[in-house]
Protein backbone atom coordinates (compact mmCIF):
# COMPACT_ATOMS: atom_id res chain seq x y z
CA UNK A 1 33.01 56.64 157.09
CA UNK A 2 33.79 56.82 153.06
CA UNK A 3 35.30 59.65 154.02
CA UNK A 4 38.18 58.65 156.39
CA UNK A 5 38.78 55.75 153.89
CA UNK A 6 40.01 57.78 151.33
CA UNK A 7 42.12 60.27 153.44
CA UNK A 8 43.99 57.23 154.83
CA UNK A 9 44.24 55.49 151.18
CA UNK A 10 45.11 59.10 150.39
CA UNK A 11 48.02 58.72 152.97
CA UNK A 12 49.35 55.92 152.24
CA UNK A 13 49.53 56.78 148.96
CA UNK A 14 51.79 60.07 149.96
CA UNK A 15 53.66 57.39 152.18
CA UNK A 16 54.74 54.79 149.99
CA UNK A 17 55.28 57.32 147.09
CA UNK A 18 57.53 59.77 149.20
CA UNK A 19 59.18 56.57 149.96
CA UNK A 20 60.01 55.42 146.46
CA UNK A 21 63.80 56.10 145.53
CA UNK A 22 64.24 59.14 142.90
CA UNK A 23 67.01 58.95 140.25
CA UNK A 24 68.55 62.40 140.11
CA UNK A 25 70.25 62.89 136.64
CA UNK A 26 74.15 63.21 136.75
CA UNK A 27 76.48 65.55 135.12
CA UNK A 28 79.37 64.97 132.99
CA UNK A 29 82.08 66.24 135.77
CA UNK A 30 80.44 63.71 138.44
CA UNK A 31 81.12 60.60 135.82
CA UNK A 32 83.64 61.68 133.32
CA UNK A 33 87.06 63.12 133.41
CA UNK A 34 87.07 66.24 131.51
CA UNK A 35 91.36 66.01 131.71
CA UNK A 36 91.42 62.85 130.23
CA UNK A 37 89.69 64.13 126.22
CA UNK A 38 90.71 62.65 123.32
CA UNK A 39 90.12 61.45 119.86
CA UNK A 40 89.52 57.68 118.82
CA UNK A 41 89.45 56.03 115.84
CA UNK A 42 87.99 52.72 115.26
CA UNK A 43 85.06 50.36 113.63
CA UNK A 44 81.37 50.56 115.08
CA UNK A 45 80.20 47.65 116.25
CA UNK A 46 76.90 48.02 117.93
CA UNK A 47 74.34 50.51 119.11
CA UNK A 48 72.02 50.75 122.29
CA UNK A 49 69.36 53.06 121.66
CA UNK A 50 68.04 53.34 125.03
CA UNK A 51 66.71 55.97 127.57
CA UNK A 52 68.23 57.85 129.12
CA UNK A 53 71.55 57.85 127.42
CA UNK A 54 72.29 56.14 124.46
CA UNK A 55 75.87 53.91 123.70
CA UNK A 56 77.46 52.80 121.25
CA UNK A 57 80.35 50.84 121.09
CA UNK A 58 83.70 51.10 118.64
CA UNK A 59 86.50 48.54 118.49
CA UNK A 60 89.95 50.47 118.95
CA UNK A 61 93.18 48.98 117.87
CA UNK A 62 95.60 50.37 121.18
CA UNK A 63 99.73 51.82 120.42
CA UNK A 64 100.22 47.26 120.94
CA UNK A 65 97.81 46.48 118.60
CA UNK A 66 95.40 45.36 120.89
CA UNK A 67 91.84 45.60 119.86
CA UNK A 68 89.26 47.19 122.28
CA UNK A 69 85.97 47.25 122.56
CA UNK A 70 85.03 50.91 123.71
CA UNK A 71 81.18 52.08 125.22
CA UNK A 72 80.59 55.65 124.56
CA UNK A 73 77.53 57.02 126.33
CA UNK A 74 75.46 59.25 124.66
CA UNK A 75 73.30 62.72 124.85
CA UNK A 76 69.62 61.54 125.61
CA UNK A 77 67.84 59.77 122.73
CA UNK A 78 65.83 62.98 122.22
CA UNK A 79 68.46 65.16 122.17
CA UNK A 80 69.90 63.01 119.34
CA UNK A 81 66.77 62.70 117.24
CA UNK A 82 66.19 66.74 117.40
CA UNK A 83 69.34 67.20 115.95
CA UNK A 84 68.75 64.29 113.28
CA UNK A 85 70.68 61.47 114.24
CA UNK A 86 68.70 58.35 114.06
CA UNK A 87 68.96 54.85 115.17
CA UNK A 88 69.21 54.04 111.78
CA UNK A 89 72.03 56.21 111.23
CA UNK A 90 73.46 54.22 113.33
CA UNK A 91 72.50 50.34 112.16
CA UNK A 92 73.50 51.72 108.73
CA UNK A 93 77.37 52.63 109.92
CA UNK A 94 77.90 49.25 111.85
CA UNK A 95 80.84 47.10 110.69
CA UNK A 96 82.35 50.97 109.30
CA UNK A 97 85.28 53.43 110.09
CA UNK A 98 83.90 56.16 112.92
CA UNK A 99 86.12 59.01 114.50
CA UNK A 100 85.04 59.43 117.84
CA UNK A 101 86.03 62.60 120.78
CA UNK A 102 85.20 61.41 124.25
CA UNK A 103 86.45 61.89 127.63
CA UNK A 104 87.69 58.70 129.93
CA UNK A 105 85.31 57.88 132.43
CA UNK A 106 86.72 59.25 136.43
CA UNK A 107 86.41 56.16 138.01
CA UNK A 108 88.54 54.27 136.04
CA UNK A 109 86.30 52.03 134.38
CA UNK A 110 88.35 51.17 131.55
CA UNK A 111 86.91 51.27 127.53
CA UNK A 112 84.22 53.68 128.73
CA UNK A 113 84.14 57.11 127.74
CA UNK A 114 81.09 59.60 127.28
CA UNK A 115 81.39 60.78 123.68
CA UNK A 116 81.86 64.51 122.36
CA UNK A 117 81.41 64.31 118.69
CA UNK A 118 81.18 61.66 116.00
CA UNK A 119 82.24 61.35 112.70
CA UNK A 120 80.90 58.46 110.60
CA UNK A 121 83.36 57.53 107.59
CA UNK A 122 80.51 56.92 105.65
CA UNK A 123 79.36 60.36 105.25
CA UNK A 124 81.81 62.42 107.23
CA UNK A 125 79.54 64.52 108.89
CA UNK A 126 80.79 65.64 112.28
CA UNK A 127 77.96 65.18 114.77
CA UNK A 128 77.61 65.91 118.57
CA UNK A 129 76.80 63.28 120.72
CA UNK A 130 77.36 64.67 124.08
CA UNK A 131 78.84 67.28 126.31
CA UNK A 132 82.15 67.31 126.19
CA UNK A 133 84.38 69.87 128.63
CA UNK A 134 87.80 70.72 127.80
């Protein structure tokens, strides 16, 4: 009797796991616009150093004089530490000059780009952030 206990436990397991939802991982062309790259200049103004993209966001003066806050995702967080950007890094450039090239998000969300490369003022060190495709 044990026995047919833990095949059914053992199938409702399979059940209600095959029945969870799975998060496939996108790519750049299904989110961003790869026709729509360019450079930004601005001041940092906060980091989110979270899985599985990272953002941070840069206020951008626009041709009026307008001031934007932009969100530029990131490459994963591990991607980022591997090639020796840090968190810190990061904390240590807010309120400072950063040159930014990113590609416009496809669906029009506006102030949203996924970022290419980064330059912080501070040390001008070009660093890449993300896939960029143009």
């Amino acid at each position: 009797m044990k026995s047919v206990w833990t095949v059914m436990l053992a199938v409702g397991a399979a059940v209600v796991l095959a029945a969870s939802p799975t998060f496939a991982h996108h790519s750049f062309a299904a989110e961003f616009d790869a026709s729509k790259c360019r450079e930004f200049s601005g001041t940092l103004t906060k980091v989110e150093w979270t899985n599985p993209h990272g953002f941070f966001y840069v206020d951008i003066k626009d041709a009026d004089g307008a001031v934007h806050n932009w969100s530029f995702q990131t490459y994963a967080l591990i991607t980022l530490r591997r090639a020796g950007t840090s968190l810190q890094l990061f904390k240590d450039n807010i309120g400072k000059d950063v040159w930014v090239r990113g590609c416009e998000a496809k669906n029009g969300r506006q102030y949203y780009a996924a970022a290419g490369s980064l330059k912080f003022a501070s040390d001008g060190v070009l660093r890449q952030m993300g896939q960029i495709q143009d």
